[in-house]
N, C-alpha and C. Protein backbone atom coordinates (compact mmCIF):
# COMPACT_ATOMS: atom_id res chain seq x y z
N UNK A 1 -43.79 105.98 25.78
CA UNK A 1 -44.04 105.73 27.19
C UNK A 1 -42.95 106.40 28.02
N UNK A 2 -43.31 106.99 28.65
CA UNK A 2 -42.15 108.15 29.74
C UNK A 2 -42.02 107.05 31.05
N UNK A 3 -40.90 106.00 30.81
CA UNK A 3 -40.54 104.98 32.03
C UNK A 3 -40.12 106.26 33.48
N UNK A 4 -39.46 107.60 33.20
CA UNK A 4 -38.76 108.39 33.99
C UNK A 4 -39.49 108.64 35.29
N UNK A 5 -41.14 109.06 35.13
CA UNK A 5 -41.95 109.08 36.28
C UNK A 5 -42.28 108.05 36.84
N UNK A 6 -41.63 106.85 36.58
CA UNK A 6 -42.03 105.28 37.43
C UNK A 6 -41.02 105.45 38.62
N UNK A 7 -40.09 106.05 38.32
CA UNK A 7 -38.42 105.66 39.08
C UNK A 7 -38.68 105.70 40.37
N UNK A 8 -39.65 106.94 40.77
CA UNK A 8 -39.50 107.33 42.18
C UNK A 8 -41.05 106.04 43.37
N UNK A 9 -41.97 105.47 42.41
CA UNK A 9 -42.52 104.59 43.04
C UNK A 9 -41.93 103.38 42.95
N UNK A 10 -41.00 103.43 42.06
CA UNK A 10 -40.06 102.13 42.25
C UNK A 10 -39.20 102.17 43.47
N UNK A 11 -38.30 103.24 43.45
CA UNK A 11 -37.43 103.46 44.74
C UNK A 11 -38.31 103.36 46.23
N UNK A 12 -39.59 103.72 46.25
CA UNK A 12 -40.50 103.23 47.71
C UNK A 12 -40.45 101.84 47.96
N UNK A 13 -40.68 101.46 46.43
CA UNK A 13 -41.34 100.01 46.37
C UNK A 13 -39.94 99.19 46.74
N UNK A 14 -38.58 99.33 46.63
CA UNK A 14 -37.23 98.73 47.06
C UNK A 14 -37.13 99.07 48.43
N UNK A 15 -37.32 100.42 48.95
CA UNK A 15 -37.60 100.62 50.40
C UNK A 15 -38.06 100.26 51.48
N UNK A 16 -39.33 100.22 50.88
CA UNK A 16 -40.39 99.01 51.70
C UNK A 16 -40.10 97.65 51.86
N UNK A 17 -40.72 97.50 50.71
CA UNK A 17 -40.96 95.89 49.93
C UNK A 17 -39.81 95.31 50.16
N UNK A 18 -38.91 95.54 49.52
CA UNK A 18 -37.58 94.94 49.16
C UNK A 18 -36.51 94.64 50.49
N UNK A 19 -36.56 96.07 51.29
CA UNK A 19 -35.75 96.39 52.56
C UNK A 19 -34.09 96.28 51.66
N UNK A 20 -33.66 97.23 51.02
CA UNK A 20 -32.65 97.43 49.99
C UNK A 20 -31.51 98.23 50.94
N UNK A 21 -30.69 98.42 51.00
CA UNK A 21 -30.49 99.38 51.51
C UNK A 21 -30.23 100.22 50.54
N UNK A 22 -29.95 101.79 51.77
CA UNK A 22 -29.76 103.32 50.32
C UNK A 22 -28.70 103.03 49.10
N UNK A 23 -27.60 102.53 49.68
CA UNK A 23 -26.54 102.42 48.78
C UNK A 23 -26.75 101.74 47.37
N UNK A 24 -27.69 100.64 47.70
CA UNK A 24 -27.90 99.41 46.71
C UNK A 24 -29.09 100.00 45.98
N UNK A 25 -30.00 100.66 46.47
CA UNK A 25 -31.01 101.22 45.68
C UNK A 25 -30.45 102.41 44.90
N UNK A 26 -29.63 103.21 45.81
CA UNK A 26 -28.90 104.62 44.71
C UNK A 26 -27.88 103.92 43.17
N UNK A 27 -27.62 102.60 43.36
CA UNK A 27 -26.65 102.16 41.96
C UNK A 27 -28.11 101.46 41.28
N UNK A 28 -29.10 100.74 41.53
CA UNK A 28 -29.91 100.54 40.68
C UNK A 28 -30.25 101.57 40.24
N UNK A 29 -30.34 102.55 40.72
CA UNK A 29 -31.36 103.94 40.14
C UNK A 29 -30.07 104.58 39.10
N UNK A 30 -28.55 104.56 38.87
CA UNK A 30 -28.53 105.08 38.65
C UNK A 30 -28.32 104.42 37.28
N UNK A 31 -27.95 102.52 37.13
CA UNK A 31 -28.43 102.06 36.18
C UNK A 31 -29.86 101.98 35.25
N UNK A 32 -30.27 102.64 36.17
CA UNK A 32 -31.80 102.82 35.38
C UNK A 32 -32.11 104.05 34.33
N UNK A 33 -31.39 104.81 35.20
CA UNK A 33 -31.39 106.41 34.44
C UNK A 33 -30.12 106.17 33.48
N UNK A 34 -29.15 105.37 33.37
CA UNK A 34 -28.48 105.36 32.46
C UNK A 34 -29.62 105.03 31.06
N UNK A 35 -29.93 103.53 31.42
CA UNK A 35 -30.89 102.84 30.51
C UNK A 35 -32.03 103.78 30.05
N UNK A 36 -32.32 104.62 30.70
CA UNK A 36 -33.48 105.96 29.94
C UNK A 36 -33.29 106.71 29.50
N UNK A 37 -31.85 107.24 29.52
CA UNK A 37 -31.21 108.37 28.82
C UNK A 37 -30.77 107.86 27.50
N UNK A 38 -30.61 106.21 27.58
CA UNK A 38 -30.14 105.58 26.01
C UNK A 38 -31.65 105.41 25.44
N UNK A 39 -32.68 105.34 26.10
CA UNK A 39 -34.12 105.08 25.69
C UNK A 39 -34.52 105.83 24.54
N UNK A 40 -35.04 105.15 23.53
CA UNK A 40 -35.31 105.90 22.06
C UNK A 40 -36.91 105.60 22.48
N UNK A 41 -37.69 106.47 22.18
CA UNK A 41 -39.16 106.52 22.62
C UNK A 41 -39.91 105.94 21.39
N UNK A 42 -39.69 106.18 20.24
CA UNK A 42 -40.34 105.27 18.99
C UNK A 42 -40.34 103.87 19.01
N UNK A 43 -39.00 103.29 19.63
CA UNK A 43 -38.96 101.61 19.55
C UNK A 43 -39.59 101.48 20.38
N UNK A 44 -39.95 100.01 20.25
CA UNK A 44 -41.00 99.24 21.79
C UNK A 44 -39.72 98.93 22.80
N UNK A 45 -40.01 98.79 24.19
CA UNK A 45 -39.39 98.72 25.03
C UNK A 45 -38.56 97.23 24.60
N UNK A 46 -38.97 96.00 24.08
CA UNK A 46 -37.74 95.43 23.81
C UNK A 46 -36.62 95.66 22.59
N UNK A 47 -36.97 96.18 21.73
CA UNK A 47 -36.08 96.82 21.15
C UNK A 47 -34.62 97.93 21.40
N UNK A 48 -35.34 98.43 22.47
CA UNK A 48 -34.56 99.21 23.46
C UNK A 48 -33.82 98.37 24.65
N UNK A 49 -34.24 97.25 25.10
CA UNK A 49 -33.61 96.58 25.70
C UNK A 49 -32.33 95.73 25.12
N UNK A 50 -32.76 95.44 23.71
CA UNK A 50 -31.98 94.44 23.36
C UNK A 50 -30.45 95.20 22.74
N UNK A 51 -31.23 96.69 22.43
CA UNK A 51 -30.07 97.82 21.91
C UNK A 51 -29.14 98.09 23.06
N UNK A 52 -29.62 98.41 23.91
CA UNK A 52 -28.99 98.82 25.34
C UNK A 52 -28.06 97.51 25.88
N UNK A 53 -28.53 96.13 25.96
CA UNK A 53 -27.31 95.24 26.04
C UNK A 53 -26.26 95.15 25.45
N UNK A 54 -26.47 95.44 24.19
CA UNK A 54 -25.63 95.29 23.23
C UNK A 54 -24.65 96.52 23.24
N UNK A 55 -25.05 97.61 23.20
CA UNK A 55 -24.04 98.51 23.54
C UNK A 55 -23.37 98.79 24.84
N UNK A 56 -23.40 98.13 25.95
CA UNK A 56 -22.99 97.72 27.31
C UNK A 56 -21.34 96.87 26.79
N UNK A 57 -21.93 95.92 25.48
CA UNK A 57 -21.41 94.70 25.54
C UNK A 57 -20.07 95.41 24.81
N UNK A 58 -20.21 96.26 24.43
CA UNK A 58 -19.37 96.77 23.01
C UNK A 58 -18.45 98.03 23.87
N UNK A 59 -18.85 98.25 25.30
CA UNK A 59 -17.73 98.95 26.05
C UNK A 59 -17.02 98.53 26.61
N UNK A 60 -16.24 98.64 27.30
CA UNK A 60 -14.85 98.07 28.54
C UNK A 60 -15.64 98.10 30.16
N UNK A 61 -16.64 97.48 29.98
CA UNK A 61 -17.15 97.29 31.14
C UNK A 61 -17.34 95.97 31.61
N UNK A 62 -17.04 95.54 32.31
CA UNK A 62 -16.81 94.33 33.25
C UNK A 62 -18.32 93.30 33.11
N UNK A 63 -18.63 92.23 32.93
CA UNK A 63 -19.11 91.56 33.55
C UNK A 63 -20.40 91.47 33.99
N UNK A 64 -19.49 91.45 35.57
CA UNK A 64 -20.47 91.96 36.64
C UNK A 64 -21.34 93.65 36.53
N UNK A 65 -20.39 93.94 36.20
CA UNK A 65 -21.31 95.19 35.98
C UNK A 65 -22.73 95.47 35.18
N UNK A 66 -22.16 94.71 33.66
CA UNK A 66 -23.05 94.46 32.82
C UNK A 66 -24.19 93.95 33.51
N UNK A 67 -23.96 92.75 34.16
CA UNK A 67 -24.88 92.13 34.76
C UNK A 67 -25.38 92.77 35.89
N UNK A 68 -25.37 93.54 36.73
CA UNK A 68 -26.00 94.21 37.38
C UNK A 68 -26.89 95.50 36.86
N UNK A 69 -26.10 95.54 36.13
CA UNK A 69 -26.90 96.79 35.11
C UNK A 69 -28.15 95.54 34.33
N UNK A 70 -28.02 94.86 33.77
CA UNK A 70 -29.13 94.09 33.30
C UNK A 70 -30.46 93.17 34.56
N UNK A 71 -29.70 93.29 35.42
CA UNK A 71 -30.52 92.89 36.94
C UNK A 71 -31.23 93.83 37.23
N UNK A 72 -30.59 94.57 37.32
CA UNK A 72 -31.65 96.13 37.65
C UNK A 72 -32.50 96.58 36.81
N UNK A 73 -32.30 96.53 35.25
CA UNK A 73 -33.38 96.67 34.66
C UNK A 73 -34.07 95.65 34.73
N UNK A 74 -34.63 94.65 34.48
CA UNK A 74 -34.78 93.53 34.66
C UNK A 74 -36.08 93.45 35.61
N UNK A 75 -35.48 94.02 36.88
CA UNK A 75 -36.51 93.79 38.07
C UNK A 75 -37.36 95.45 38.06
N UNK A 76 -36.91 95.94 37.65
CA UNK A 76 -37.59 97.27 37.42
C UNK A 76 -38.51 96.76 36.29
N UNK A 77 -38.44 96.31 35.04
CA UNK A 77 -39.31 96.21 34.16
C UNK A 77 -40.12 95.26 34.98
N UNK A 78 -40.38 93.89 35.57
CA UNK A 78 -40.96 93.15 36.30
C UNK A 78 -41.49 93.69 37.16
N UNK A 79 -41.38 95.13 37.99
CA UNK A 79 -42.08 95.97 38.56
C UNK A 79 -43.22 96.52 37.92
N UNK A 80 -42.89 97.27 36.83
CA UNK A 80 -44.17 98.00 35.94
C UNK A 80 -45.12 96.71 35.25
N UNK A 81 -44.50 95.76 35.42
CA UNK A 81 -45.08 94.74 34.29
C UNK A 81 -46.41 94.26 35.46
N UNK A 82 -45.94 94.02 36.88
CA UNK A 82 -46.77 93.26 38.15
C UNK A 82 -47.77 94.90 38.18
N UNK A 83 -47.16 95.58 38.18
CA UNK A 83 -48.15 97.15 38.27
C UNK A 83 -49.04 97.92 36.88
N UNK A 84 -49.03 96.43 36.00
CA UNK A 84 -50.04 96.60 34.97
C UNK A 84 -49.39 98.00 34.29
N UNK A 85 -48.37 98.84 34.43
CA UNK A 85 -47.42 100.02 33.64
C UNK A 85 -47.32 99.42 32.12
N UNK A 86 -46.76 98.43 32.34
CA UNK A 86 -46.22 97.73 30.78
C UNK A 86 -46.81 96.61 30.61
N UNK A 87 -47.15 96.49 29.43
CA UNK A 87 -48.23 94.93 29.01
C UNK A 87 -46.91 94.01 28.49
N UNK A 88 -46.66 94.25 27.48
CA UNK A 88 -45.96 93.16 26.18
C UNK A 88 -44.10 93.53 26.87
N UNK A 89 -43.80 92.79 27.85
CA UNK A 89 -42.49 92.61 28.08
C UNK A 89 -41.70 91.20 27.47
N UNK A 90 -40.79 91.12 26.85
CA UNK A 90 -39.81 89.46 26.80
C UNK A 90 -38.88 89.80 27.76
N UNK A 91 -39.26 89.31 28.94
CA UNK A 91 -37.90 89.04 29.44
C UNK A 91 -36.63 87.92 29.66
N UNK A 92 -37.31 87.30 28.14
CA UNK A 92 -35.85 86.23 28.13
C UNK A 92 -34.80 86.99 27.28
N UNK A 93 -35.05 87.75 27.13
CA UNK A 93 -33.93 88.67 26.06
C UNK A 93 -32.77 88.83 27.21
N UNK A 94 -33.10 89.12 28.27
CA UNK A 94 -32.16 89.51 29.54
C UNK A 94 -31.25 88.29 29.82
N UNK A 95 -29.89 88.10 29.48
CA UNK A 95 -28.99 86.57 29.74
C UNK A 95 -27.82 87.71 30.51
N UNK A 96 -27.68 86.96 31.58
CA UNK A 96 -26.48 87.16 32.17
C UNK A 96 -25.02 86.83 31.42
N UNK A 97 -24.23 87.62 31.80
CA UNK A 97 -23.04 87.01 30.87
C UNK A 97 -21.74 86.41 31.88
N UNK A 98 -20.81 85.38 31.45
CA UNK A 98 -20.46 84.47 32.30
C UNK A 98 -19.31 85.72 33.06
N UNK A 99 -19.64 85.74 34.74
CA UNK A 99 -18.97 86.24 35.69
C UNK A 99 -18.15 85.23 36.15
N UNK A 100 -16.29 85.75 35.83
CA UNK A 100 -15.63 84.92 36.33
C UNK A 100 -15.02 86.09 37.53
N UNK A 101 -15.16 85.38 38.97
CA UNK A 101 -14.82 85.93 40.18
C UNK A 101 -13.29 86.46 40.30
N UNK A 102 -13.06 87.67 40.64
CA UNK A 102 -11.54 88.13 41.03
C UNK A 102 -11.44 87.83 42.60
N UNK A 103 -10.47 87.09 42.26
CA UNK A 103 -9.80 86.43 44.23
C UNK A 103 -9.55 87.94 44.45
N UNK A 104 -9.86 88.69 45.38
CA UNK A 104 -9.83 89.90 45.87
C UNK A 104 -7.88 89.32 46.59
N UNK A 105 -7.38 91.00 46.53
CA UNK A 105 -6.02 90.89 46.72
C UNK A 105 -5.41 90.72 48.14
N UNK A 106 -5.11 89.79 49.07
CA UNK A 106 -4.97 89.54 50.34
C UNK A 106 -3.66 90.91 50.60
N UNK A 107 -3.70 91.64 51.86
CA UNK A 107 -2.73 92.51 52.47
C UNK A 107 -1.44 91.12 52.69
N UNK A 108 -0.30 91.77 52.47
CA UNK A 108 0.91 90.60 53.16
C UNK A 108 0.90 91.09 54.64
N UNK A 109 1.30 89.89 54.61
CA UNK A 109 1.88 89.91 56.79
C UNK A 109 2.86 91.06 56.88
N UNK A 110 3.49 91.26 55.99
CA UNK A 110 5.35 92.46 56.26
C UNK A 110 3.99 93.19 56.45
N UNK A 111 3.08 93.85 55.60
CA UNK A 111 2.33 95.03 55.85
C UNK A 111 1.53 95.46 56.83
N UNK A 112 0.99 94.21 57.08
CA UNK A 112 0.23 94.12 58.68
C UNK A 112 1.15 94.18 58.98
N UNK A 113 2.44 93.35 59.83
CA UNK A 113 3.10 94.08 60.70
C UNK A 113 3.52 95.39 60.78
N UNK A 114 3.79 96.39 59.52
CA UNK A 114 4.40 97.31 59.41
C UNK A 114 3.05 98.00 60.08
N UNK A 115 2.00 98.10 59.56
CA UNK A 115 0.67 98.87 59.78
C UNK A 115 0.97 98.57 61.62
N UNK A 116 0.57 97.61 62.03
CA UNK A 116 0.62 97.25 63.78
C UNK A 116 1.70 97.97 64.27
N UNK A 117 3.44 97.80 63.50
CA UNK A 117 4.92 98.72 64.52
C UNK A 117 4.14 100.07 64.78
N UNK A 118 3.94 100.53 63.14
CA UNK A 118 3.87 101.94 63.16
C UNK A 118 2.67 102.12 64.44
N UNK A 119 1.53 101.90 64.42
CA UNK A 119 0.55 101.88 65.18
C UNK A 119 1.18 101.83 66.95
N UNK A 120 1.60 100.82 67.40
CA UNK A 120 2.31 100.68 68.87
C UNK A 120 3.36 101.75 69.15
N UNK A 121 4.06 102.22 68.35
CA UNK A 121 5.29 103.38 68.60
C UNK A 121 4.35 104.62 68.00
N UNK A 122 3.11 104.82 68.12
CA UNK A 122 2.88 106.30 67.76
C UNK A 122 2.42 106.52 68.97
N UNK A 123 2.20 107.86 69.15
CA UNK A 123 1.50 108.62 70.44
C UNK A 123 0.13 108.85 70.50
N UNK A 124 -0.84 108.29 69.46
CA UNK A 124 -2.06 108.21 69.40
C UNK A 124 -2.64 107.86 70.64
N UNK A 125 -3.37 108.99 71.16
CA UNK A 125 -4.09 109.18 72.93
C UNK A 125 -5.40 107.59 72.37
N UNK A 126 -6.07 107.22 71.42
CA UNK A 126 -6.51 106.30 71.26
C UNK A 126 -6.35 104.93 70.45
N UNK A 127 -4.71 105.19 70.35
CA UNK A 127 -4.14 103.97 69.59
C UNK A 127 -4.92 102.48 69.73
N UNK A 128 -5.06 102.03 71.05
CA UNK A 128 -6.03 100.61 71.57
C UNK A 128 -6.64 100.60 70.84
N UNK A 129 -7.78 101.23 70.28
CA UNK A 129 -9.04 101.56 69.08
C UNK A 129 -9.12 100.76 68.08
N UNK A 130 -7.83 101.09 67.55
CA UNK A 130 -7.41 101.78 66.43
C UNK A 130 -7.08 100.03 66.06
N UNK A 131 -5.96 99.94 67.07
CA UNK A 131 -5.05 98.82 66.89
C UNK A 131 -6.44 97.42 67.23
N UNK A 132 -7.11 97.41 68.02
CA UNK A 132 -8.89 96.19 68.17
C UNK A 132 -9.28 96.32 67.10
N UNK A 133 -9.57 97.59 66.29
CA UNK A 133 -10.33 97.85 65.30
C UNK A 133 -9.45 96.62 63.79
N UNK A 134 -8.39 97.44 63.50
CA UNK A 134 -7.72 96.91 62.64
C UNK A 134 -7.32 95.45 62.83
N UNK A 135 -7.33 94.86 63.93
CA UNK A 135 -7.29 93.45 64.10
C UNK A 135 -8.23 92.43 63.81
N UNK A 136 -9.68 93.03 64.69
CA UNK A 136 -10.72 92.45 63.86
C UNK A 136 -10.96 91.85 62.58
N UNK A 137 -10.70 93.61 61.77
CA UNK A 137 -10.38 93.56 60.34
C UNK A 137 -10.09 92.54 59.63
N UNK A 138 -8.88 92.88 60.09
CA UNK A 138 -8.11 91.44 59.47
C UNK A 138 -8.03 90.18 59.92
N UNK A 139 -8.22 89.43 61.24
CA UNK A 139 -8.51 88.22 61.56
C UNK A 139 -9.88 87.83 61.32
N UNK A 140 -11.35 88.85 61.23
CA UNK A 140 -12.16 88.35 60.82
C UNK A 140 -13.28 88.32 59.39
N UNK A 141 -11.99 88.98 58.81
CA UNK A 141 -12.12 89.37 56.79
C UNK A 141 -13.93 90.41 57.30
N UNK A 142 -13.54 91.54 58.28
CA UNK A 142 -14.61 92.46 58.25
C UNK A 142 -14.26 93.69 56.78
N UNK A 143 -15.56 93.87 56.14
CA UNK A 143 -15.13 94.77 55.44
C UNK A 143 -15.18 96.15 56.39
N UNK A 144 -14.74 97.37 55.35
CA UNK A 144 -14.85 98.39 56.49
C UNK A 144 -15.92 99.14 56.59
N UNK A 145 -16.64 98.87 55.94
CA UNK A 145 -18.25 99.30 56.31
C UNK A 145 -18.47 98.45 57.66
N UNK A 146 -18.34 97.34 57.57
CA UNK A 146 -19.03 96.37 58.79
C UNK A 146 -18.21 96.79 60.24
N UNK A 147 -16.79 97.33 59.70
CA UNK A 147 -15.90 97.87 61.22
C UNK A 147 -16.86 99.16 61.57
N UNK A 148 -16.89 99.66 60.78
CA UNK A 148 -17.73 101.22 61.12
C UNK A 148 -18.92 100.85 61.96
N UNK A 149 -19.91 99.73 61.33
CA UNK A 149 -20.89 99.91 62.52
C UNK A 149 -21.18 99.03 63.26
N UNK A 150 -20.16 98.75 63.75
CA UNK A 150 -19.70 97.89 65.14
C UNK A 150 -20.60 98.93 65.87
N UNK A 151 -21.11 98.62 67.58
CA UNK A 151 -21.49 99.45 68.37
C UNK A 151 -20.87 97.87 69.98
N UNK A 152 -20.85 98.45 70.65
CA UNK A 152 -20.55 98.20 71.92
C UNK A 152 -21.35 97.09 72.37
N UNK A 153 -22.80 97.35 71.74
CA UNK A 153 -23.88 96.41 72.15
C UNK A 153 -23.60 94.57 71.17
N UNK A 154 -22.48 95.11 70.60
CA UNK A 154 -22.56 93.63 69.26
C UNK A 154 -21.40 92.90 70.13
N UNK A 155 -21.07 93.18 71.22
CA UNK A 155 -20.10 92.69 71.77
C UNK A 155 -20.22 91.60 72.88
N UNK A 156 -20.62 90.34 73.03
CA UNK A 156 -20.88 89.72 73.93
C UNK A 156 -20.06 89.21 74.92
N UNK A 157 -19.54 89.55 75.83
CA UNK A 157 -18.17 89.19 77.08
C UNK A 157 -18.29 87.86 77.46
N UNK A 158 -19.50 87.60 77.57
CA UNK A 158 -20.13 86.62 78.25
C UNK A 158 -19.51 85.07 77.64
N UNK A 159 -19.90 85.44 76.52
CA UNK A 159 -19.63 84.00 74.96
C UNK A 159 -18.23 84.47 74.03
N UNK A 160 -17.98 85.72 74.36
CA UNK A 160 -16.59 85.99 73.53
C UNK A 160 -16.88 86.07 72.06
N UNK A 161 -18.01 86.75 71.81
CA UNK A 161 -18.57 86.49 70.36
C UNK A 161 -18.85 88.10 70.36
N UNK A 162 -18.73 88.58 69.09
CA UNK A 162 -19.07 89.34 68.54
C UNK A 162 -19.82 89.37 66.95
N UNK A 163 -20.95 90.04 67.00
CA UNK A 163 -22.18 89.82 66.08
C UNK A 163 -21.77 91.02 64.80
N UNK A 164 -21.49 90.77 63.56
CA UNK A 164 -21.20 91.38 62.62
C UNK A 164 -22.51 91.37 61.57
N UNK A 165 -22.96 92.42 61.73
CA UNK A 165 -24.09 92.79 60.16
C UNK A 165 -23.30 93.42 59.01
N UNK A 166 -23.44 92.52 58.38
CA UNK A 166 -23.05 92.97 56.79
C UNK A 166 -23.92 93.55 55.86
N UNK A 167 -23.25 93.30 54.51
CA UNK A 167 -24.35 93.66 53.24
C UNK A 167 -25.61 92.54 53.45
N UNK A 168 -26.53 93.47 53.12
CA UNK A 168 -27.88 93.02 53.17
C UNK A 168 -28.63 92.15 54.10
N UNK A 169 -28.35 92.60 55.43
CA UNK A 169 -28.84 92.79 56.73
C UNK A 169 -28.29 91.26 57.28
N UNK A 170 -27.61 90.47 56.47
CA UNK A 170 -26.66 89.25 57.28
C UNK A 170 -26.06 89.38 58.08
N UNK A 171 -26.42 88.36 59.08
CA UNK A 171 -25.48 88.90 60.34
C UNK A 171 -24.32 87.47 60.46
N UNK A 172 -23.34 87.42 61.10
CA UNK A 172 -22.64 86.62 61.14
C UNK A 172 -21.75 86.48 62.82
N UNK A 173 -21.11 85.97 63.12
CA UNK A 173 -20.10 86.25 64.81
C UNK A 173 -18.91 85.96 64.69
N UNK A 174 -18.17 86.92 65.03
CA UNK A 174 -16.94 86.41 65.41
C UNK A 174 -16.25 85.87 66.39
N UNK A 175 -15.46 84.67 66.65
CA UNK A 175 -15.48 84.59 68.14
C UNK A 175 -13.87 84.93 68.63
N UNK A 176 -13.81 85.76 69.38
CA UNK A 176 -12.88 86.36 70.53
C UNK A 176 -12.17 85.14 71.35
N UNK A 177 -10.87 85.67 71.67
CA UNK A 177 -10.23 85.20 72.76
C UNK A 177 -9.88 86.19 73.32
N UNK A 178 -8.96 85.58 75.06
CA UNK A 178 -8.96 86.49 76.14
C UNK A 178 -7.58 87.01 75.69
N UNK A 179 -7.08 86.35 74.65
CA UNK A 179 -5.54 86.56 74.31
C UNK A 179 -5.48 88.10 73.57
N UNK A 180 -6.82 88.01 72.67
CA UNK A 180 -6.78 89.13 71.61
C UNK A 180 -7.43 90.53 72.28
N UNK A 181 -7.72 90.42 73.37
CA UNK A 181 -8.60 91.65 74.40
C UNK A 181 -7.55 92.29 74.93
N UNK A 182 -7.40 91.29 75.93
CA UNK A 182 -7.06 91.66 77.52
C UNK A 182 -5.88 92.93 77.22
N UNK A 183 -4.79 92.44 76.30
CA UNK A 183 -3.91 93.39 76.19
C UNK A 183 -4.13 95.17 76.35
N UNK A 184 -5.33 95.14 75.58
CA UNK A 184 -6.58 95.95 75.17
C UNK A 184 -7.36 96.91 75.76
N UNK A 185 -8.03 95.97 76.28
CA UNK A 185 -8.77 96.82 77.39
C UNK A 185 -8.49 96.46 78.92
N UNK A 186 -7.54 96.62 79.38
CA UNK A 186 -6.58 97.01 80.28
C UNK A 186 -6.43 97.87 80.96
């Protein structure tokens, strides 16, 4: 069975259906094409599944990874399976393996301050920016994808709130004071 010509009605079907974004659909796809390039075409597809975990398991790969790599196949095979592609799937063979969370590494205060001196004593014609931007940041744990697509319109004066879209179209607010502006936009 040649799974390789499914990939690209799968990727519509995350587009559409799913509302994925590009980023999140380009790492499923590229766990997928990993998983087809290990694909032995004589075994039945769980045989190949159960080979392919197992040699995941037997590299220096994390976890989470594993497990996203097994998520993605996973819902891809549950794709061909709902699209009548593949009859005889087990998908209890698929077990997550136990993800223990890394406390992501907090910046120290010496560094924020150092980042802010350097920032106020440079001659940057748009330092203000720079210096709102990076504050946000860090008082409202924005990642920097979510600083990037800030726009003007997410900014409410009115309520002192500002509307943050994250990963996978969540939106969230931050709320402003006149303390953290005014300096600012001045």
């Amino acid at each position: 069975m040649n799974l390789d010509s499914h990939l690209d009605i799968y990727k519509e079907f995350l587009l559409s259906e799913k509302n994925l974004s590009q980023n999140t659909i380009n790492n499923y796809l590229v766990d997928l094409k990993q998983f087809l390039i290990f694909f032995v075409k004589h075994e039945s597809i769980n045989q190949n599944i159960e080979k392919y975990i197992s040699s995941l398991r037997k590299k220096n790969i994390s976890n989470a990874s594993i497990n996203r790599k097994i998520s993605s196949l996973k819902n891809f095979l549950k794709f061909l399976h709902s699209e009548k592609i593949i009859k005889d799937i087990n998908l209890d063979i698929f077990e997550s393996l136990n993800n223990s969370k890394k406390i992501p590494k907090a910046i120290s205060k010496d560094e924020i301050d150092k980042i802010f001196n350097s920032l106020n004593n440079s001659n940057y014609i748009n330092k203000n920016i720079y210096i709102i931007i990076l504050k946000l940041m860090y008082l409202s744990g924005l990642r920097i994808s979510e600083a990037l697509a800030l726009k003007w319109s997410d900014l409410s004066k009115a309520n002192m709130t500002l509307n943050i879209y994250g990963k996978g179209s969540k939106e969230r607010k931050s709320y402003l004071t006149l303390i953290f502006l005014i300096p600012y936009i001045l």
